[in-house]
Structure formats: C-alpha cells, structure tokens
C-alpha atoms as a PDB file:
ATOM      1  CA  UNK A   1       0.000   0.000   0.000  1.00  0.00           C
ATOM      2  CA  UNK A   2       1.415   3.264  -0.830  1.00  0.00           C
ATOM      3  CA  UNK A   3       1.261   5.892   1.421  1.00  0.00           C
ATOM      4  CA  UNK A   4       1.852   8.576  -0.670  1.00  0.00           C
ATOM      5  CA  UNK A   5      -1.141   7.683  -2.678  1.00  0.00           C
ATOM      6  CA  UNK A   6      -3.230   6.906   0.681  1.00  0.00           C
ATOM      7  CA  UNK A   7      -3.056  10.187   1.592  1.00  0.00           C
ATOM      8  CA  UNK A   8      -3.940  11.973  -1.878  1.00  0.00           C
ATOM      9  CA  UNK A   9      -7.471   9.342  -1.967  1.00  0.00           C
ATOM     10  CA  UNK A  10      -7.939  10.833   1.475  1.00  0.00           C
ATOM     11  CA  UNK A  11      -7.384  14.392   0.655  1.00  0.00           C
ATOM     12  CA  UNK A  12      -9.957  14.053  -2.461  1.00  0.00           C
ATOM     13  CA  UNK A  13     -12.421  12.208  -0.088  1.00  0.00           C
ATOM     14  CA  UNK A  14     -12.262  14.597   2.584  1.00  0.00           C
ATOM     15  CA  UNK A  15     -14.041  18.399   2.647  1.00  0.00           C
ATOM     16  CA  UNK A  16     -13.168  19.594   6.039  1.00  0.00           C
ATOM     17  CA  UNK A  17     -10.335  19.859   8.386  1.00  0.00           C
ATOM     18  CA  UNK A  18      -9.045  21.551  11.881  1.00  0.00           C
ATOM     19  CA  UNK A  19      -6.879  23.883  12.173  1.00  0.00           C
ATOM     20  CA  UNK A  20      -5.278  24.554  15.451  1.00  0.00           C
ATOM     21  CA  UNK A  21      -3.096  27.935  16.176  1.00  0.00           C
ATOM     22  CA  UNK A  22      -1.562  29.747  19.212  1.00  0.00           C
ATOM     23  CA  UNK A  23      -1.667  32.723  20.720  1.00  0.00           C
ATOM     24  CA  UNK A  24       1.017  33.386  23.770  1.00  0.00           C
ATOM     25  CA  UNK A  25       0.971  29.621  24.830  1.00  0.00           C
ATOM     26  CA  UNK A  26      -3.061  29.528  24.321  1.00  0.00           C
ATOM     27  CA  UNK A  27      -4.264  26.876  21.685  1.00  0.00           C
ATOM     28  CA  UNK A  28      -7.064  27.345  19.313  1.00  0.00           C
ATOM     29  CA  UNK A  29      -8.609  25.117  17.216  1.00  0.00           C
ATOM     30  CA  UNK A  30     -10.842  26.088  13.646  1.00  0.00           C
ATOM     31  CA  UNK A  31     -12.928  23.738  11.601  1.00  0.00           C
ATOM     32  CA  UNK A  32     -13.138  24.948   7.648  1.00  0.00           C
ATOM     33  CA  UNK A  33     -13.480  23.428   4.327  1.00  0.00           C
ATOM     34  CA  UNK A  34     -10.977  23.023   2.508  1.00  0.00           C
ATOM     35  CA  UNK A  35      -8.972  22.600  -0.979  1.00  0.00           C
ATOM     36  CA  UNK A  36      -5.606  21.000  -2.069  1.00  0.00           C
ATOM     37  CA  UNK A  37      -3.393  20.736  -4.884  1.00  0.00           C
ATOM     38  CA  UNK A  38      -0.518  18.733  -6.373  1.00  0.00           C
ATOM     39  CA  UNK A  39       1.769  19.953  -4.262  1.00  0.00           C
ATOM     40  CA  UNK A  40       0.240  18.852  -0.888  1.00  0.00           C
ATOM     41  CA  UNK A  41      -0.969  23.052  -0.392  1.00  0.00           C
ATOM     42  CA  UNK A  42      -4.473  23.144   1.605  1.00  0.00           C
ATOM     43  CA  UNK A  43      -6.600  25.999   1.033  1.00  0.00           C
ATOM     44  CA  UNK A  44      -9.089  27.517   2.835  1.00  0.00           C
ATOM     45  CA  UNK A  45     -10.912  31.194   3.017  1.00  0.00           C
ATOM     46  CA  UNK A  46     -11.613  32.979   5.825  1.00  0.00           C
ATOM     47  CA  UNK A  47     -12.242  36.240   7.312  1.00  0.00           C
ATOM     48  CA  UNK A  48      -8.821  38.086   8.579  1.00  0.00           C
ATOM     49  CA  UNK A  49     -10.518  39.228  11.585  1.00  0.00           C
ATOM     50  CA  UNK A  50     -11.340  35.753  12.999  1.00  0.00           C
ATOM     51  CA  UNK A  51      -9.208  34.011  15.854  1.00  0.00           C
ATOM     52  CA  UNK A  52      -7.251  31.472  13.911  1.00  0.00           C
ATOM     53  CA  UNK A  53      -6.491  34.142  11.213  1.00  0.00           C
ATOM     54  CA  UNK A  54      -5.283  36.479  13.790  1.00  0.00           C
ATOM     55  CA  UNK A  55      -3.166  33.928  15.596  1.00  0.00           C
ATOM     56  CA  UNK A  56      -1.443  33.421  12.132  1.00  0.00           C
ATOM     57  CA  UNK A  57      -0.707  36.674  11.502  1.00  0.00           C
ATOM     58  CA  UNK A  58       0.986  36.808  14.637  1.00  0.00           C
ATOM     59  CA  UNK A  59       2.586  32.366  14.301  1.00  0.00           C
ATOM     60  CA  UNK A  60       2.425  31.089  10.984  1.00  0.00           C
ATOM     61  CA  UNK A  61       3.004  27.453  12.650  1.00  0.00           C
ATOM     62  CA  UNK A  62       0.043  25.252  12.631  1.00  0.00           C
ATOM     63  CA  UNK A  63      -1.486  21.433  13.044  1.00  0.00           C
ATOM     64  CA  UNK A  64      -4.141  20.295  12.060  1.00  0.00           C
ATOM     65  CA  UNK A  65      -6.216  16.577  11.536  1.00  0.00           C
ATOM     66  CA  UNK A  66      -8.609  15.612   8.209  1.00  0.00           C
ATOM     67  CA  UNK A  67     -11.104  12.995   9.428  1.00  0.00           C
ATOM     68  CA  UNK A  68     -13.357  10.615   7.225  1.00  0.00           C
ATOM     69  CA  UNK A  69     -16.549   9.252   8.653  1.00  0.00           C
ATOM     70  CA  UNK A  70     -16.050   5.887  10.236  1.00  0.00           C
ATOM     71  CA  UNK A  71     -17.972   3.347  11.484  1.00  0.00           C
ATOM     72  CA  UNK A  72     -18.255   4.314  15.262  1.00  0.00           C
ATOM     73  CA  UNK A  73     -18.650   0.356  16.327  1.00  0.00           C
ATOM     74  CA  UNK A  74     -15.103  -0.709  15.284  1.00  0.00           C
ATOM     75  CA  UNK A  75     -12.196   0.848  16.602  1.00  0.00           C
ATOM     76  CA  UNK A  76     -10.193  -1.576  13.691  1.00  0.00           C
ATOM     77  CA  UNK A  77     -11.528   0.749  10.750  1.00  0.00           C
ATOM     78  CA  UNK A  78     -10.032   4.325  12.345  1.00  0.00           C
ATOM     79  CA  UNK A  79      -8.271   6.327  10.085  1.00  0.00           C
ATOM     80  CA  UNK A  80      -7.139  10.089  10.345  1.00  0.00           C
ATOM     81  CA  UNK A  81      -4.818  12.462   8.955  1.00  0.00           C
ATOM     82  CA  UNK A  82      -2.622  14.687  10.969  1.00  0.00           C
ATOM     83  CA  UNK A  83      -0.791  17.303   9.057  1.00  0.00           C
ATOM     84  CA  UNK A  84       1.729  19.913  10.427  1.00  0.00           C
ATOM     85  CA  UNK A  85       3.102  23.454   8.535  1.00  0.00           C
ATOM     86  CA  UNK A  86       3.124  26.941   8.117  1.00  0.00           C
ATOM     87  CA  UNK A  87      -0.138  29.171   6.807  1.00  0.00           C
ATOM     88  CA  UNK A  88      -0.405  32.417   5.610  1.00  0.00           C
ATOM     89  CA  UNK A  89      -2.754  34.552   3.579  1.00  0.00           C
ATOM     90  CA  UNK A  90      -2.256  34.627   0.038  1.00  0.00           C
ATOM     91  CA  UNK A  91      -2.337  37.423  -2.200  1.00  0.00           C
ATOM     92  CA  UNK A  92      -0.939  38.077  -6.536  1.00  0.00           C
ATOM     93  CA  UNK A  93      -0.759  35.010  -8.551  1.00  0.00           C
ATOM     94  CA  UNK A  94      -0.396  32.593  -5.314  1.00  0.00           C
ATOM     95  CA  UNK A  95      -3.790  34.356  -3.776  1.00  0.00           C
ATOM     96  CA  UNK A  96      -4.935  33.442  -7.492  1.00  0.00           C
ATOM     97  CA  UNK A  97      -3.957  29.724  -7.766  1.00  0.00           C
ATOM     98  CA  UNK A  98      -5.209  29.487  -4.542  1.00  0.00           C
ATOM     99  CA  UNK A  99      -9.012  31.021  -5.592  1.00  0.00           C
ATOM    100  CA  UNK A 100      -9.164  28.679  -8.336  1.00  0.00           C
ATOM    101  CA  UNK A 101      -8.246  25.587  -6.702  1.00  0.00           C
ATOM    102  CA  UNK A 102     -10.774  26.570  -3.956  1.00  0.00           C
ATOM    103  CA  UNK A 103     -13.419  27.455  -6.158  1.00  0.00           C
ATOM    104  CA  UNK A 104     -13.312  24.323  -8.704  1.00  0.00           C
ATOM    105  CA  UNK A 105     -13.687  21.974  -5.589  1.00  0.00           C
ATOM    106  CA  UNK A 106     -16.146  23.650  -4.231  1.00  0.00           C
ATOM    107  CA  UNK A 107     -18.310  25.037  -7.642  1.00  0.00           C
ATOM    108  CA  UNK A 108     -17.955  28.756  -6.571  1.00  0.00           C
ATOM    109  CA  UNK A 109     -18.861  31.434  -9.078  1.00  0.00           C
ATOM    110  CA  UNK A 110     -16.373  32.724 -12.049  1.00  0.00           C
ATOM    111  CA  UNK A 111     -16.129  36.091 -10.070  1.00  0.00           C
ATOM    112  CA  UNK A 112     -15.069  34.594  -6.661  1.00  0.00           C
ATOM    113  CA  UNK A 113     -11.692  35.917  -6.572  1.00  0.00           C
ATOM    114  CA  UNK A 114     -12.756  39.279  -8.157  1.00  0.00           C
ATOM    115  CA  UNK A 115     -15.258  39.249  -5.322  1.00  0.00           C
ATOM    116  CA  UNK A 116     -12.581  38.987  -2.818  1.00  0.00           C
ATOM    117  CA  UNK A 117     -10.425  41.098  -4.110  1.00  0.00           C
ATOM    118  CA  UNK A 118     -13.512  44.095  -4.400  1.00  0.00           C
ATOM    119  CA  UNK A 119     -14.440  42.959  -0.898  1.00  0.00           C
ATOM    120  CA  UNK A 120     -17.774  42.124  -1.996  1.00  0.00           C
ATOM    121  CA  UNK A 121     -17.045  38.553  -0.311  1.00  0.00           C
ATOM    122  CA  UNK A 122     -15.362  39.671   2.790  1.00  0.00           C
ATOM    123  CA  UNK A 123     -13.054  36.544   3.333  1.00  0.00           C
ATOM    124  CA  UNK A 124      -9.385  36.037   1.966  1.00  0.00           C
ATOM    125  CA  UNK A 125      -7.620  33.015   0.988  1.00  0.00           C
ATOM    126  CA  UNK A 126      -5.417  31.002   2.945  1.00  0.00           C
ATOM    127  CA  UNK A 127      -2.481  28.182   2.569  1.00  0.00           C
ATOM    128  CA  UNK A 128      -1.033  26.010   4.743  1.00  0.00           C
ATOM    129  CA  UNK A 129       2.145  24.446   3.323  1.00  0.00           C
ATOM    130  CA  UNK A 130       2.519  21.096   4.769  1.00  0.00           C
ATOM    131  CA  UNK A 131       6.207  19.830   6.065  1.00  0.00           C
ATOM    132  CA  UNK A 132       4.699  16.366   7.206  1.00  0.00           C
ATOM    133  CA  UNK A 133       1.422  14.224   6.953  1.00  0.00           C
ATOM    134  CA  UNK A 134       0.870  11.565   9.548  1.00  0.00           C
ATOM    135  CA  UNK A 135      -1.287   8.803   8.396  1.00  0.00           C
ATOM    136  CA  UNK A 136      -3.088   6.623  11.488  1.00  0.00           C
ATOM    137  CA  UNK A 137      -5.129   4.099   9.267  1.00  0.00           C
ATOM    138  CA  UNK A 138      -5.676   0.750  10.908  1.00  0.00           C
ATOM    139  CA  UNK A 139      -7.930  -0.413   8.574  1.00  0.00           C
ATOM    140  CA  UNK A 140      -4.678  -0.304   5.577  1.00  0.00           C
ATOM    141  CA  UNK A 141      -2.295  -0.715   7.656  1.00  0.00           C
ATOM    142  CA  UNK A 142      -3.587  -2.983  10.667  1.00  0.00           C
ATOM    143  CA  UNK A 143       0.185  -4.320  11.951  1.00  0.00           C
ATOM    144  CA  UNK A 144       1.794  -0.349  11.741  1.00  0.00           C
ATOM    145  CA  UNK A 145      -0.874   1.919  11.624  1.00  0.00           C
ATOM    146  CA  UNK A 146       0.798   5.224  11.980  1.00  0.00           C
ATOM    147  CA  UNK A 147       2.932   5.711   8.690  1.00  0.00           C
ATOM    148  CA  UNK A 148       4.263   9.373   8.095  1.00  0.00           C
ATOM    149  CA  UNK A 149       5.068  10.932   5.500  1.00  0.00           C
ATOM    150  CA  UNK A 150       7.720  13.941   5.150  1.00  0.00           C
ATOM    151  CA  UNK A 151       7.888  16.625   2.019  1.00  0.00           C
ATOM    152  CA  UNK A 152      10.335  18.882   0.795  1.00  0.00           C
END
C-alpha cells in the first residue's frame, strides 16, 4: 500500500479539516473546508478578523487533523490524517492559484476571486504548506498503523 497515494485518496475524499493555532501559549482550534493541490498546499478562506487568522498573523506554525466518517462500532476501521506546517494569507498570482483551486472543488462562481479582491465577499484566501502528513489508518495498515510521510 502506498502511502503517498493513501493520503492523496484521502485528501480528495475529505471536505473539512481543523486547524489549530496559538496565541502566547493559548491553543485554538478552527474547523473549515478546505482545498488542495498537487503539491500537498491546503486551502481555505476565511475572514482576517477571525481568531485562527489572527493567531497566524501573529505564528504562521500550525497542526491540524482531516477525518473521514467511520464506522463508530469498530475501533479496527479508524483512520485520520494529521498534518503539520506553516499558513499564511495569500495574495498576486499565489492568492490566485489558490481562488481557483478553492473554487473548482467547491463550484464557486467565475467572479469569486474578483469578489474577494472588491471585498464584496469579505473573506481572503489562505495556505497552509505542509512539512509532514501523519497517516493513522488501521484499517490499511492494521500491523503499523501510523505511517508518516515527510515533504520537501
């Protein structure tokens, strides 16, 4: 079973993810939908004056976990996805590729990054770029279930 591979099925599966930040040596955690690209990026829009987007400002380091539904009954089918990186908010052509990835997933409008940009949508777009994935799956991997991966 290839990890690599596990993890991109996952990421196409999955709409929504935590996001957990710090302030001083408080943690928060966000839930958002989200969008990804080839090179492991996750995007996600939000408005720059909520917490989590104010604790980046301030510590681009963040973690974060992608769950799938599972079967509550069986503790042998678990699978998660814990990621860790930096995030900012994007702006130019990155704030762009970013809009469009974001928007195909989730069938936004044509104007949705015009709308951003004009403020007529109030929210920005965001990017975490991964530096690791961590992989529990017990159901694919029942003898080592935490596999992890590391990018570049």
């Amino acid at each position: 079973m290839d990890v690599r591979e596990l993890i991109k099925a996952y990421l196409r599966q999955a709409t929504m993810m935590q996001v957990a930040t710090v302030h001083g040596n408080k943690p928060w955690c966000s839930t958002m939908f989200f969008a990804f690209d080839e090179k492991w990026n996750l995007y996600w829009i939000s408005k720059p004056t909520t917490k989590h987007s104010q604790h980046i400002e301030e510590n681009l380091h963040v973690a974060g976990t992608i769950v799938m539904q599972q079967d509550s009954r069986s503790s042998a089918t678990i699978r998660g996805l814990q990621y860790e990186g930096t995030a900012e908010m994007l702006n130019g052509d990155e704030e762009a590729m970013g809009a469009e990835c974001y928007r195909s997933r989730f069938g936004r409008e044509a104007t949705f990054l015009e709308d951003i940009r004009s403020g007529n949508n109030p929210h920005k777009i965001y990017r975490i770029q991964p530096v690791k994935f961590v992989l529990c799956d017990r159901l694919n991997f029942p003898d080592a279930e935490i596999q992890e991966l590391l990018l570049d």
